[in-house]
C-alpha atoms as a PDB file:
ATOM      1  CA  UNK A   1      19.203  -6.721 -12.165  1.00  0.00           C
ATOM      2  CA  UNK A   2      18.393  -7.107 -16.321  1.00  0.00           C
ATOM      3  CA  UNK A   3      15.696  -4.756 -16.985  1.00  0.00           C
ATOM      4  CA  UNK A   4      12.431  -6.550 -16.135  1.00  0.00           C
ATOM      5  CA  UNK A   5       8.905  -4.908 -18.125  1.00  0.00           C
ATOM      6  CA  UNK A   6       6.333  -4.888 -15.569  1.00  0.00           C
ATOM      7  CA  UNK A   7       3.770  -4.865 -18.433  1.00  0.00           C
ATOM      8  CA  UNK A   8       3.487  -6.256 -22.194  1.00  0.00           C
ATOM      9  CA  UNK A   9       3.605  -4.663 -25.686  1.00  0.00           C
ATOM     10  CA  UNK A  10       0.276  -6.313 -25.902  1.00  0.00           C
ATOM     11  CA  UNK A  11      -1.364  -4.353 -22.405  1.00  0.00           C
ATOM     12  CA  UNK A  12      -0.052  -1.335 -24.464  1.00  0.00           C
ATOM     13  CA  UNK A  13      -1.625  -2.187 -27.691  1.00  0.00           C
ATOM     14  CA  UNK A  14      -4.909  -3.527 -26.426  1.00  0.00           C
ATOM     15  CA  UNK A  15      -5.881  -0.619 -24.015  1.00  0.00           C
ATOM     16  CA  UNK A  16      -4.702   2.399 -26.225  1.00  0.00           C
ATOM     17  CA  UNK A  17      -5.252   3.290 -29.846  1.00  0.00           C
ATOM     18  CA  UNK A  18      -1.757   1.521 -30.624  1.00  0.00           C
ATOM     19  CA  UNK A  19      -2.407  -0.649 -33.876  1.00  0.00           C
ATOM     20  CA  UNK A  20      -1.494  -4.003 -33.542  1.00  0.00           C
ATOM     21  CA  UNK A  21       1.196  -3.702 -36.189  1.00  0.00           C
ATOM     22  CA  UNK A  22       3.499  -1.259 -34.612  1.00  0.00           C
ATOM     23  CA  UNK A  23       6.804  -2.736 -33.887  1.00  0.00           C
ATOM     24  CA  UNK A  24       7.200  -4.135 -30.314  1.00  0.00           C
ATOM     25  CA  UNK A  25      10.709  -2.905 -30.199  1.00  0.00           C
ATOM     26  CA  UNK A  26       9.821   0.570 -30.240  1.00  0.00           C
ATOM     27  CA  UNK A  27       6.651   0.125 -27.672  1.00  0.00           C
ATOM     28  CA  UNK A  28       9.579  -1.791 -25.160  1.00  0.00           C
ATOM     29  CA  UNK A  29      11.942   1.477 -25.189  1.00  0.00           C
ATOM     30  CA  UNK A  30       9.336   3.492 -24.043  1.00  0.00           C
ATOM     31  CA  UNK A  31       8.280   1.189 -21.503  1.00  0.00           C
ATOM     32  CA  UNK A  32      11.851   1.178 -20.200  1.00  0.00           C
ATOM     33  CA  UNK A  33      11.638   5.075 -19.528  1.00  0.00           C
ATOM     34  CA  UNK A  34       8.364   5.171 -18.502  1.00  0.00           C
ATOM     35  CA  UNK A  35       9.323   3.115 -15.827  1.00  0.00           C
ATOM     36  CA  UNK A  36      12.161   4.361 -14.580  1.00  0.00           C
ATOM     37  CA  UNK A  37      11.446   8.315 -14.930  1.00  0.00           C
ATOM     38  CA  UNK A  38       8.172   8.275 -14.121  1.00  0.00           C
ATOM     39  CA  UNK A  39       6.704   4.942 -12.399  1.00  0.00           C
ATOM     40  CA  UNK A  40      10.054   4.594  -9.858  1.00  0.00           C
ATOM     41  CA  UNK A  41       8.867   8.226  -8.549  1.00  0.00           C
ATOM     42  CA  UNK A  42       5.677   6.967  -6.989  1.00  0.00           C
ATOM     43  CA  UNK A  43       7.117   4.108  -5.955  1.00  0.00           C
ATOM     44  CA  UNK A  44      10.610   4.565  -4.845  1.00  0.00           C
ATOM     45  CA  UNK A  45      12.941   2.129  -5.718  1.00  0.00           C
ATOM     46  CA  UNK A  46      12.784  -0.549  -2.899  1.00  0.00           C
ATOM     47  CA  UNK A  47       9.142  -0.800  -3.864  1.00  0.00           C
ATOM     48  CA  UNK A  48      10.211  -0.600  -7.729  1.00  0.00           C
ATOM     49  CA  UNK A  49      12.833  -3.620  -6.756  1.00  0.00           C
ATOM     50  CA  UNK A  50      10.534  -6.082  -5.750  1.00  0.00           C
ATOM     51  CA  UNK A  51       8.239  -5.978  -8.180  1.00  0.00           C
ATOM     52  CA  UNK A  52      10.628  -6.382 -10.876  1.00  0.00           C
ATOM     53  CA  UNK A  53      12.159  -8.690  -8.603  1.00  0.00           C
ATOM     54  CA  UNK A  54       8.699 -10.532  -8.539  1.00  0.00           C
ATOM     55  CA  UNK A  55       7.837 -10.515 -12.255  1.00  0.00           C
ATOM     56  CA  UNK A  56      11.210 -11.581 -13.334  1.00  0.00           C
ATOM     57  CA  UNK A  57      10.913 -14.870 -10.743  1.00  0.00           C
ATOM     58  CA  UNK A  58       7.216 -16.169  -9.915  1.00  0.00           C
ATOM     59  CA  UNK A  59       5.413 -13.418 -10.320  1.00  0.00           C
ATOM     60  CA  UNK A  60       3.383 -11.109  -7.854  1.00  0.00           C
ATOM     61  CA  UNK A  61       1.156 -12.422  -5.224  1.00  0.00           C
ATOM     62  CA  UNK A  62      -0.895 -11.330  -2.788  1.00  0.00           C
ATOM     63  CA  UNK A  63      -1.366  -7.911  -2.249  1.00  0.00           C
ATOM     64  CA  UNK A  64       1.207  -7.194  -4.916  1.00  0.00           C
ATOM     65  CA  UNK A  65      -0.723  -8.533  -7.376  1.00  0.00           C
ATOM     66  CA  UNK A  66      -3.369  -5.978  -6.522  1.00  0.00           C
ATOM     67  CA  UNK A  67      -0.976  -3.380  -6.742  1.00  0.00           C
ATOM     68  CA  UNK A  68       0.686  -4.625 -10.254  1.00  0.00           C
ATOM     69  CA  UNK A  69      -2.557  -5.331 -11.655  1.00  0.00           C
ATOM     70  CA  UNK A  70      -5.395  -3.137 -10.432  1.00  0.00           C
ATOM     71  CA  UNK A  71      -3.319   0.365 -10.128  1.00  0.00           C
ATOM     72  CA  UNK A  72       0.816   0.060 -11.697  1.00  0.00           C
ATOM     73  CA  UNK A  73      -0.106  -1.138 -15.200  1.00  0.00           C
ATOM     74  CA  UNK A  74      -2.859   1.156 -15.759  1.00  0.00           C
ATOM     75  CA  UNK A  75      -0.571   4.167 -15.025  1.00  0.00           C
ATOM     76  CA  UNK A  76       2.026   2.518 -16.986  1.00  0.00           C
ATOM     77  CA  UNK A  77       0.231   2.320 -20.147  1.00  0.00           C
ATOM     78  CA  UNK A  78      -0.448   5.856 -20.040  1.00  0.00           C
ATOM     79  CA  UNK A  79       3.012   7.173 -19.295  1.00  0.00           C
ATOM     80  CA  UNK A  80       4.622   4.134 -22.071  1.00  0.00           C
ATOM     81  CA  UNK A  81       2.478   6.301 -24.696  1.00  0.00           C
ATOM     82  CA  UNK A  82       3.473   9.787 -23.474  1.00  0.00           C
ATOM     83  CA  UNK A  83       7.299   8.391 -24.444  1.00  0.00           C
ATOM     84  CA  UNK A  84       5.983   6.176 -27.542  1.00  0.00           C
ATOM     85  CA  UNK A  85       4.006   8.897 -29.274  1.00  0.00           C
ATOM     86  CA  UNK A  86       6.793  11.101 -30.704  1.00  0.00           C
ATOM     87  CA  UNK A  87       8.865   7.863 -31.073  1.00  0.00           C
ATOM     88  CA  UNK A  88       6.051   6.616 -34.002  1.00  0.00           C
ATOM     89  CA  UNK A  89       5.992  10.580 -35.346  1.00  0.00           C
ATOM     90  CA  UNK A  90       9.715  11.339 -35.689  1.00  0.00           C
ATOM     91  CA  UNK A  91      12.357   8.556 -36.177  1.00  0.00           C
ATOM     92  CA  UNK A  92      16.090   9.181 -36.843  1.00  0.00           C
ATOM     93  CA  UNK A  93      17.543   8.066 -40.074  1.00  0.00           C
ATOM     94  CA  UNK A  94      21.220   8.801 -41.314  1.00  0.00           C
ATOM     95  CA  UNK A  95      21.942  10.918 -38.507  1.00  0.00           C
ATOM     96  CA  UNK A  96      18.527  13.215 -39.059  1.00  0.00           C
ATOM     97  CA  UNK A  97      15.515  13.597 -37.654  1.00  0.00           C
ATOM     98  CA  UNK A  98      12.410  12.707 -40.091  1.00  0.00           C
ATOM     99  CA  UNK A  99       9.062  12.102 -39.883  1.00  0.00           C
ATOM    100  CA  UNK A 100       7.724   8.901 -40.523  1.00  0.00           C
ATOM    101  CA  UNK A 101       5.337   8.763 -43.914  1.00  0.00           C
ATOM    102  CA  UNK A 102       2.803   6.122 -44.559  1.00  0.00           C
ATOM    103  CA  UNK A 103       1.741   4.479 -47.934  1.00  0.00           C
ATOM    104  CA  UNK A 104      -1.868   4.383 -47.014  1.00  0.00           C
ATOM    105  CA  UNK A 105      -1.982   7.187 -44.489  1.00  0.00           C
ATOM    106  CA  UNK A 106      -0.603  10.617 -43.935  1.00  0.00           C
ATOM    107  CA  UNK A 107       1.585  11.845 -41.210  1.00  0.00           C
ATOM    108  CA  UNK A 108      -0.160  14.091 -37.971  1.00  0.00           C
ATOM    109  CA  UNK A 109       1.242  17.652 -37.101  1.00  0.00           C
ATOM    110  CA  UNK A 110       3.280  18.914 -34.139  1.00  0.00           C
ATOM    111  CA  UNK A 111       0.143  20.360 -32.834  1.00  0.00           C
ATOM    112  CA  UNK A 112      -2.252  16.894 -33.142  1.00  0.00           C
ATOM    113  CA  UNK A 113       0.620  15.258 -32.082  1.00  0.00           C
ATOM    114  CA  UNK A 114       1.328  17.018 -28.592  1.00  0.00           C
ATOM    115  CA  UNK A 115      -2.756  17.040 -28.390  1.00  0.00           C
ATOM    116  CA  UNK A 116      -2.183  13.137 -28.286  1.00  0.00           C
ATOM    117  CA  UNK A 117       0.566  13.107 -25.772  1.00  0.00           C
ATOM    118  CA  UNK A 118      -1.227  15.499 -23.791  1.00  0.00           C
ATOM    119  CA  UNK A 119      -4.163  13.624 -23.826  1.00  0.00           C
ATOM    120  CA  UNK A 120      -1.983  10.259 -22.500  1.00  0.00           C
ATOM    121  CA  UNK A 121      -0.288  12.636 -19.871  1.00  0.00           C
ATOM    122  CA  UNK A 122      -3.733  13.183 -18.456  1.00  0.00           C
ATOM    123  CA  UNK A 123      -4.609   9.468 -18.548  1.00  0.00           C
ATOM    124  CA  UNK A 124      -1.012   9.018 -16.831  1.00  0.00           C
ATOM    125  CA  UNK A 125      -1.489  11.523 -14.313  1.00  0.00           C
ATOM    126  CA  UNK A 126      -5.279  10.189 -13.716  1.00  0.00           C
ATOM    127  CA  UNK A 127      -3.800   6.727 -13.115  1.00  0.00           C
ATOM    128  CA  UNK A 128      -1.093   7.614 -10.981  1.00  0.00           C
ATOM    129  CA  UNK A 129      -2.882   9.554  -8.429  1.00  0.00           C
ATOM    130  CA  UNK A 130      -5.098   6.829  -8.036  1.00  0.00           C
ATOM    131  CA  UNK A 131      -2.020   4.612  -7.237  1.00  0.00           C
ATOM    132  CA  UNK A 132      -0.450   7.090  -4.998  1.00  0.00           C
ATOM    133  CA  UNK A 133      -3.785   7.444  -2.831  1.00  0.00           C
ATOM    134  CA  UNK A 134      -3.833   3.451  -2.855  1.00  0.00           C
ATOM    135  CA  UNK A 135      -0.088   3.547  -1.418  1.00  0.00           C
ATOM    136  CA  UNK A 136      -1.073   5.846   0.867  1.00  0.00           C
ATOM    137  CA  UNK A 137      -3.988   4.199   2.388  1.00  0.00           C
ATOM    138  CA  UNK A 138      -2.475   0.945   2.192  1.00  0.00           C
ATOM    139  CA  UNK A 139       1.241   1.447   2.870  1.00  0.00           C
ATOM    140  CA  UNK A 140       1.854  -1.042   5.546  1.00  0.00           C
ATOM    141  CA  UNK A 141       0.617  -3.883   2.978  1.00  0.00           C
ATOM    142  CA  UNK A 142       4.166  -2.764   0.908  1.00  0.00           C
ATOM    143  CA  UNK A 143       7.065  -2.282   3.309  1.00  0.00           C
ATOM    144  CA  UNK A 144       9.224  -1.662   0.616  1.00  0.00           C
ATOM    145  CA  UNK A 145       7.689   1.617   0.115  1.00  0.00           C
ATOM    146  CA  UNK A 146       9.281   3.326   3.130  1.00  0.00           C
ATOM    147  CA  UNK A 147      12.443   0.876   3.085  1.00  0.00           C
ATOM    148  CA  UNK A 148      14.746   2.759   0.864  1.00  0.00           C
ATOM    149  CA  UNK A 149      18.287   2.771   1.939  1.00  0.00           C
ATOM    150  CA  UNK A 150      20.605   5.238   0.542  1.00  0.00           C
ATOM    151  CA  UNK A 151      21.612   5.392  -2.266  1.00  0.00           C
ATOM    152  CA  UNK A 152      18.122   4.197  -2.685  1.00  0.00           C
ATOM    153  CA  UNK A 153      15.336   6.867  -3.683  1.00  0.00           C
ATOM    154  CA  UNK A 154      12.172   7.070  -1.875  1.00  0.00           C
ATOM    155  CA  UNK A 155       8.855   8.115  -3.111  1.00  0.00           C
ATOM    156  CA  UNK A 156       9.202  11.286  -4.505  1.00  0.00           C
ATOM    157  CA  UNK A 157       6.896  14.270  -3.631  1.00  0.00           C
ATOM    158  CA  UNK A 158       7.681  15.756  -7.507  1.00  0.00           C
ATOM    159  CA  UNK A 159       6.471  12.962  -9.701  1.00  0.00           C
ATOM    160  CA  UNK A 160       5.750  14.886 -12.999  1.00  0.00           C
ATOM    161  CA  UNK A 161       6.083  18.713 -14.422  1.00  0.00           C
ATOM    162  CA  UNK A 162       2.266  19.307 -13.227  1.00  0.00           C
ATOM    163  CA  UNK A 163       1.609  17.062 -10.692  1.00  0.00           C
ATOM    164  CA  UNK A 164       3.397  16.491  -7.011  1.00  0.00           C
ATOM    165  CA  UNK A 165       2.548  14.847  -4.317  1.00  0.00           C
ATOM    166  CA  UNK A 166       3.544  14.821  -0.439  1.00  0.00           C
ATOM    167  CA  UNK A 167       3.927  12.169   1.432  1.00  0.00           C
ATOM    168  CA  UNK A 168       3.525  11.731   4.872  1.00  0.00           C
ATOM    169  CA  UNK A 169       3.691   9.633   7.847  1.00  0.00           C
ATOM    170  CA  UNK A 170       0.522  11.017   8.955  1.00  0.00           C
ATOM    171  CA  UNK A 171      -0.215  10.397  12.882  1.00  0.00           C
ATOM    172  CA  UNK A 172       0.031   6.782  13.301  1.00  0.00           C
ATOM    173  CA  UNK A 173      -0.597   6.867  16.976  1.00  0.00           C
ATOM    174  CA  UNK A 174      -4.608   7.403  15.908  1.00  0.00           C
ATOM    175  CA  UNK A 175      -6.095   3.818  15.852  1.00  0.00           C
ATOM    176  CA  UNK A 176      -7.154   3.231  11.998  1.00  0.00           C
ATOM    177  CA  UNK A 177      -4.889   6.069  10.466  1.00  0.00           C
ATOM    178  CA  UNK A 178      -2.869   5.434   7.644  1.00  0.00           C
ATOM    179  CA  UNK A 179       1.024   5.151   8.185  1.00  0.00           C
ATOM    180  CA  UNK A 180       1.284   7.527   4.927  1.00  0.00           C
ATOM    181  CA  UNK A 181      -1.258   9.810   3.534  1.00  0.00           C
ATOM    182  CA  UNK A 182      -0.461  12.266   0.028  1.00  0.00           C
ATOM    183  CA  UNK A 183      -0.831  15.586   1.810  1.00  0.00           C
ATOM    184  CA  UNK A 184      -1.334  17.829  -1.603  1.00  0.00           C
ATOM    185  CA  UNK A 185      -1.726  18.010  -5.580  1.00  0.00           C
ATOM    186  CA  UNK A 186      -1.023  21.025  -6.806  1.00  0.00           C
ATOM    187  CA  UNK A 187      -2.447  21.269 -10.506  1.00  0.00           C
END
C-alpha cells in the first residue's frame, strides 16, 4: 500500500506551536516515522492496515472514526513533533550537519531544544496511554487489533523507551469484562 497520512500538516500546525510557514514537506517525513515506529506499536499492524486502508478509500466510519479522531490523531501530533523538532533545528547541507539560522530570529540550544522534544514526548506518551486504555476497553469494536497474522506484528507491550504496556486477554468468561485490558505502565 502507498504510504497513507492518517493526519494533516495542518492538525500538526494548528494544535502545536508549529508556525504556519514551516514547510509541509518536512512536517510529512516526520509523520511517516511517527507512524510507523511509534503509532503501529499500539496498534499492531492489522489495526494500522485498515485505517490507512480506510483513509486512503472513504474514510473511517463508525467506531473507527472515534478511534481516528477522538484518540490516534491526538497521539500522533505529539509523536510527529518529537521527530519534527530536531528536523527544524539541524538540517543537512553539502553533506554536513548545520543548524538552521533565521533572519529575524535566533537559533535554540541543544538543551531548549531536547526540553521541547521532551515536552512533546510527554504529550505523546499522555495521548497514547489514553488510546491504549480505549483499545483495551473497547477491543472487540476493532477486530483487527488481535488479527495479526505473521509476519504481521501485534500490539506491542514496549511502545516507547519509558513507557510499556501489557496486554492481555483478561478473563473473558466474566460477563462485562473486557477481551483485552493493559496490565502495567512502568514509568
Amino acid at each position: 500500500m502507498a504510504e497513507v497520512c492518517i493526519i494533516s500538516a495542518n492538525v500538526v500546525k494548528k494544535y502545536t506551536q508549529i508556525n504556519s510557514a514551516v514547510d509541509d514537506n518536512f512536517i510529512y517525513a516526520a509523520m511517516y516515522v511517527a507512524q510507523d515506529k511509534y503509532l503501529t506499536s499500539y496498534l499492531g499492524d492489522s489495526l494500522m492496515e485498515k485505517i490507512k486502508t480506510d483513509i486512503s478509500g472513504a474514510g473511517t466510519s463508525g467506531n473507527y472514526t472515534t478511534l481516528v479522531n477522538d484518540y490516534i490523531r491526538k497521539a500522533l501530533v505529539w509523536w510527529t513533533m518529537v521527530e519534527l523538532v530536531p528536523v527544524l533545528t539541524y538540517k543537512s547541507d553539502n553533506a554536513s550537519l548545520v543548524q538552521r539560522t533565521l533572519e529575524d530570529g535566533q537559533g535554540v540550544s541543544d538543551d531548549v531544544m531536547k526540553d521541547i522534544m521532551n515536552r512533546a514526548k510527554n504529550n505523546a506518551e499522555f495521548y497514547s496511554g489514553k488510546l491504549a486504555d480505549y483499545l483495551c476497553a473497547n477491543s472487540s469494536l476493532f477486530p483487527e487489533f488481535n488479527d495479526n497474522v505473521w509476519p504481521q506484528k501485534p500490539a506491542s507491550m514496549t511502545t516507547t523507551p519509558t513507557t510499556s504496556y501489557g496486554f492481555s486477554h483478561g478473563n473473558t468468561a466474566t460477563s462485562g469484562t473486557a477481551p483485552f485490558k493493559r496490565i502495567s505502565q512502568l514509568p
